[in-house]
Protein backbone atom coordinates (compact mmCIF):
# COMPACT_ATOMS: atom_id res chain seq x y z
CA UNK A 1 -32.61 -12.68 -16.26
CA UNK A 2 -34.78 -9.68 -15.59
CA UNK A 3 -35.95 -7.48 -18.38
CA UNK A 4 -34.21 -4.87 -17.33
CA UNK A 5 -30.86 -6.58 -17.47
CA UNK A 6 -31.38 -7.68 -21.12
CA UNK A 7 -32.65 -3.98 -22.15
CA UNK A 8 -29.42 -2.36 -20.88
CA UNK A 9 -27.56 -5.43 -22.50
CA UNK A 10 -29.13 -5.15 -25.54
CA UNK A 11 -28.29 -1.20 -25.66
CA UNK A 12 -24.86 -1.90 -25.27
CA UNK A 13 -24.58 -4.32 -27.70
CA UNK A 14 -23.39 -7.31 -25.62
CA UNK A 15 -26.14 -9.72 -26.06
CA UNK A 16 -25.99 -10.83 -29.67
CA UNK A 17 -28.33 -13.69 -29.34
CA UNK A 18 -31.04 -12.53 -31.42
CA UNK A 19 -28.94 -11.34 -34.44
CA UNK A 20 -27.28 -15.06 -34.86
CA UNK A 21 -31.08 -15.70 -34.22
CA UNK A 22 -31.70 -14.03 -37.03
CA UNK A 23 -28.92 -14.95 -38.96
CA UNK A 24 -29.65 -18.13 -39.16
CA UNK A 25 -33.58 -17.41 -39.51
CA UNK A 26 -32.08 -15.18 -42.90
CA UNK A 27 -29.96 -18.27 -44.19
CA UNK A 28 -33.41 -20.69 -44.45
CA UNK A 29 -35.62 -18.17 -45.55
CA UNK A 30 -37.31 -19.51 -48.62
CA UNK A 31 -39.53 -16.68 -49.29
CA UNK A 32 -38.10 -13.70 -51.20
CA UNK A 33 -40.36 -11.41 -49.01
CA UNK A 34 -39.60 -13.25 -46.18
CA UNK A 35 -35.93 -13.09 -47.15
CA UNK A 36 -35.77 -9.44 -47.15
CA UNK A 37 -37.83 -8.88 -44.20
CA UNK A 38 -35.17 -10.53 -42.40
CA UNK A 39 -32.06 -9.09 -44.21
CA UNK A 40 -33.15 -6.20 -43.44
CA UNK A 41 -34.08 -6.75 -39.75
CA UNK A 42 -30.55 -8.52 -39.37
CA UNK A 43 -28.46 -5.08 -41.07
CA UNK A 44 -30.32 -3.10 -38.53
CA UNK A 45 -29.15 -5.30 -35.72
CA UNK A 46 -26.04 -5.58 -37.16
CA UNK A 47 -25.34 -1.52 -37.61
CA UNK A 48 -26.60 -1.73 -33.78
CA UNK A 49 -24.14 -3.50 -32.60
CA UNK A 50 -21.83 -1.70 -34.62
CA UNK A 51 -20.48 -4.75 -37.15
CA UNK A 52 -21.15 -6.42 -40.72
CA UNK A 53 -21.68 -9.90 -41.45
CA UNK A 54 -22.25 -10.21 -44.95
CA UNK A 55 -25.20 -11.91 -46.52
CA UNK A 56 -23.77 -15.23 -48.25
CA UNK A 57 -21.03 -15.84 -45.46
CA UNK A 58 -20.83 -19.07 -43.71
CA UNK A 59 -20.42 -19.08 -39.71
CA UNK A 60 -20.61 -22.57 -38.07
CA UNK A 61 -22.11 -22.30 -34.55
CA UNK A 62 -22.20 -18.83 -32.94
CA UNK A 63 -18.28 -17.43 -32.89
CA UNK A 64 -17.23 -16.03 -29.48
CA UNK A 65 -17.57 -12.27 -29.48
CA UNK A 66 -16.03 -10.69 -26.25
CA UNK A 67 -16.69 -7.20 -27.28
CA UNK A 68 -19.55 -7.83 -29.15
CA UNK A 69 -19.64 -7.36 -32.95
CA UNK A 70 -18.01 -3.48 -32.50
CA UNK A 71 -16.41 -2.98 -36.10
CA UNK A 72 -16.05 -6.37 -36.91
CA UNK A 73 -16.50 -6.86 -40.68
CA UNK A 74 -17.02 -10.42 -42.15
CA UNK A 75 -17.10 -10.99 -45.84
CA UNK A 76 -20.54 -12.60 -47.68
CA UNK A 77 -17.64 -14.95 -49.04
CA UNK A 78 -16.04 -16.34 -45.83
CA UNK A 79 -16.35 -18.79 -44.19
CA UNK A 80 -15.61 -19.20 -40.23
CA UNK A 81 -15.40 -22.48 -38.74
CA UNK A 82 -16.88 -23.63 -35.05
CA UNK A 83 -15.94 -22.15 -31.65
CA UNK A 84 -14.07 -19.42 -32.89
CA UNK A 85 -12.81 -16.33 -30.66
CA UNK A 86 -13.02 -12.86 -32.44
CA UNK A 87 -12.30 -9.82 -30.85
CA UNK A 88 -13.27 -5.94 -32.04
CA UNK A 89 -12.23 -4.13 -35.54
CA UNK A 90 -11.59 -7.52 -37.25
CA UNK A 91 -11.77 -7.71 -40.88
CA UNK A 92 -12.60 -10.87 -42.89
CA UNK A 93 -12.44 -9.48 -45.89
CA UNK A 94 -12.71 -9.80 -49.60
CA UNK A 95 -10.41 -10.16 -52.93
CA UNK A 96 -11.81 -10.51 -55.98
CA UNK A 97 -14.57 -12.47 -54.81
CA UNK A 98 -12.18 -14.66 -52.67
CA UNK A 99 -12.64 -14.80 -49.03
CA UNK A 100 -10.55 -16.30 -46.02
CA UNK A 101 -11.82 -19.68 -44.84
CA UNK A 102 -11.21 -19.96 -40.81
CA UNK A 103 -11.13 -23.44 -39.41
CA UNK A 104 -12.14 -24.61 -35.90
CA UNK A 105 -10.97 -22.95 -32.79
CA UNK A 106 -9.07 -20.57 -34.18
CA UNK A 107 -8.17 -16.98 -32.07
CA UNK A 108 -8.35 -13.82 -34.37
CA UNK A 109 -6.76 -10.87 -32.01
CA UNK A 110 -8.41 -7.00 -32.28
CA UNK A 111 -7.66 -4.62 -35.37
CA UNK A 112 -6.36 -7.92 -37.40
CA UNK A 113 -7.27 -8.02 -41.18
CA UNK A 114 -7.61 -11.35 -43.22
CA UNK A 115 -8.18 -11.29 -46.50
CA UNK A 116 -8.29 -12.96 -50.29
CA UNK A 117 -8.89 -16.72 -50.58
CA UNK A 118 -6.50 -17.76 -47.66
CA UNK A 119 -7.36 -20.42 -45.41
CA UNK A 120 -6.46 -20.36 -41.32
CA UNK A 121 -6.09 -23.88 -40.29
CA UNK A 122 -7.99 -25.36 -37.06
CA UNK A 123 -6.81 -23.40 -33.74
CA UNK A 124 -4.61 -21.44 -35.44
CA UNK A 125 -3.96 -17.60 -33.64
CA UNK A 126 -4.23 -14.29 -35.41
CA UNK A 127 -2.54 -11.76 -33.37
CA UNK A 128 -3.68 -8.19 -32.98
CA UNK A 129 -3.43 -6.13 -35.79
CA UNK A 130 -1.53 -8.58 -37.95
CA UNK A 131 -2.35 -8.11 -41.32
CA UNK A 132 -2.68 -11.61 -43.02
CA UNK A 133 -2.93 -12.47 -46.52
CA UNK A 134 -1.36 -15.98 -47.04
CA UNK A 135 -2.22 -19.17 -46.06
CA UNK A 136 -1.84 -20.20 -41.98
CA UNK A 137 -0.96 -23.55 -40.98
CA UNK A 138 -2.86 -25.67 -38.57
CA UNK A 139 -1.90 -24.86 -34.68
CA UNK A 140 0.00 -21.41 -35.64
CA UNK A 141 0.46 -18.09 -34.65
CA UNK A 142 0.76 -15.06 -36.66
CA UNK A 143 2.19 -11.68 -35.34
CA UNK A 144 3.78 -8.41 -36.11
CA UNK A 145 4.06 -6.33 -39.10
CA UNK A 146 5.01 -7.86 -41.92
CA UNK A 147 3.17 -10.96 -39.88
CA UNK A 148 5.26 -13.88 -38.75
CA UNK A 149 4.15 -17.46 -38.97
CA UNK A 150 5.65 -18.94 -36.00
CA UNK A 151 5.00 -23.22 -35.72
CA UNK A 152 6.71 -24.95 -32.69
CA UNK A 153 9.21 -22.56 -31.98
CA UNK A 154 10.26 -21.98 -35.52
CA UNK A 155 9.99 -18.65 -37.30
CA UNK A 156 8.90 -18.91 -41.22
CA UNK A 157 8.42 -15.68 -43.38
């Protein structure tokens, strides 16, 4: 890729490669100075790109971003499991200390907002700006406002 490419990338926001990068350099950091050096590098990268992804949170793998990491906000609590898809002005958020805990494959939709100690089962779907604050089952969707959990063709409240 020429350099060029990756600069105008990089302006936009759409190559997020070196914050994980850096993430995940921030997560093994034994050093305090070290540590901070890198937390600080990573918020910087982070306001770039226009998102939050809080200090103690848990992200297996590097999630799918198609619109980079505009306004999405993800809790030092959470946790968010392998090949996940989340899309802009998502919230992972925070309750008393409680965060959601996202399983495997799981879509979250743009403007949605998770939060307290729930937990999304594996390739379960978030749809966009569903506001969720109780457990999702494995496989599910969740849409509308109040959000609907809808499981093989049934509709639970």
């Amino acid at each position: 890729m020429a350099v060029r490419q990756r600069l105008t990338e990089w302006s936009r926001g759409d190559c997020l490669a070196g914050f994980w990068r850096l993430y995940r350099l921030h997560a093994r950091a034994k050093n305090r100075l070290v540590s901070d050096v890198l937390g600080f590098l990573m918020a910087r990268s982070a306001r770039r790109h226009g998102g939050y992804v809080g200090r103690g949170a848990v992200v297996e793998g590097e999630p799918s971003l198609p619109h980079g990491l505009h306004g999405v906000y993800i809790s030092r609590y959470a946790r968010v499991g392998r090949d996940c898809r989340i899309y802009q002005n998502v919230t992972i958020g925070e309750v008393g200390g409680r965060a959601p805990r996202i399983g495997r494959r799981c879509l979250i939709g743009a403007g949605a907002v998770l939060v307290g100690g729930i937990t999304v089962g594996d390739g379960a779907k978030i749809g966009a700006g569903a506001v969720v604050s109780r457990d999702v089952p494995p496989g599910c969707t969740v849409v509308a406002q109040p959000p609907r959990v809808l499981c093989g063709g049934q509709r639970d409240v």
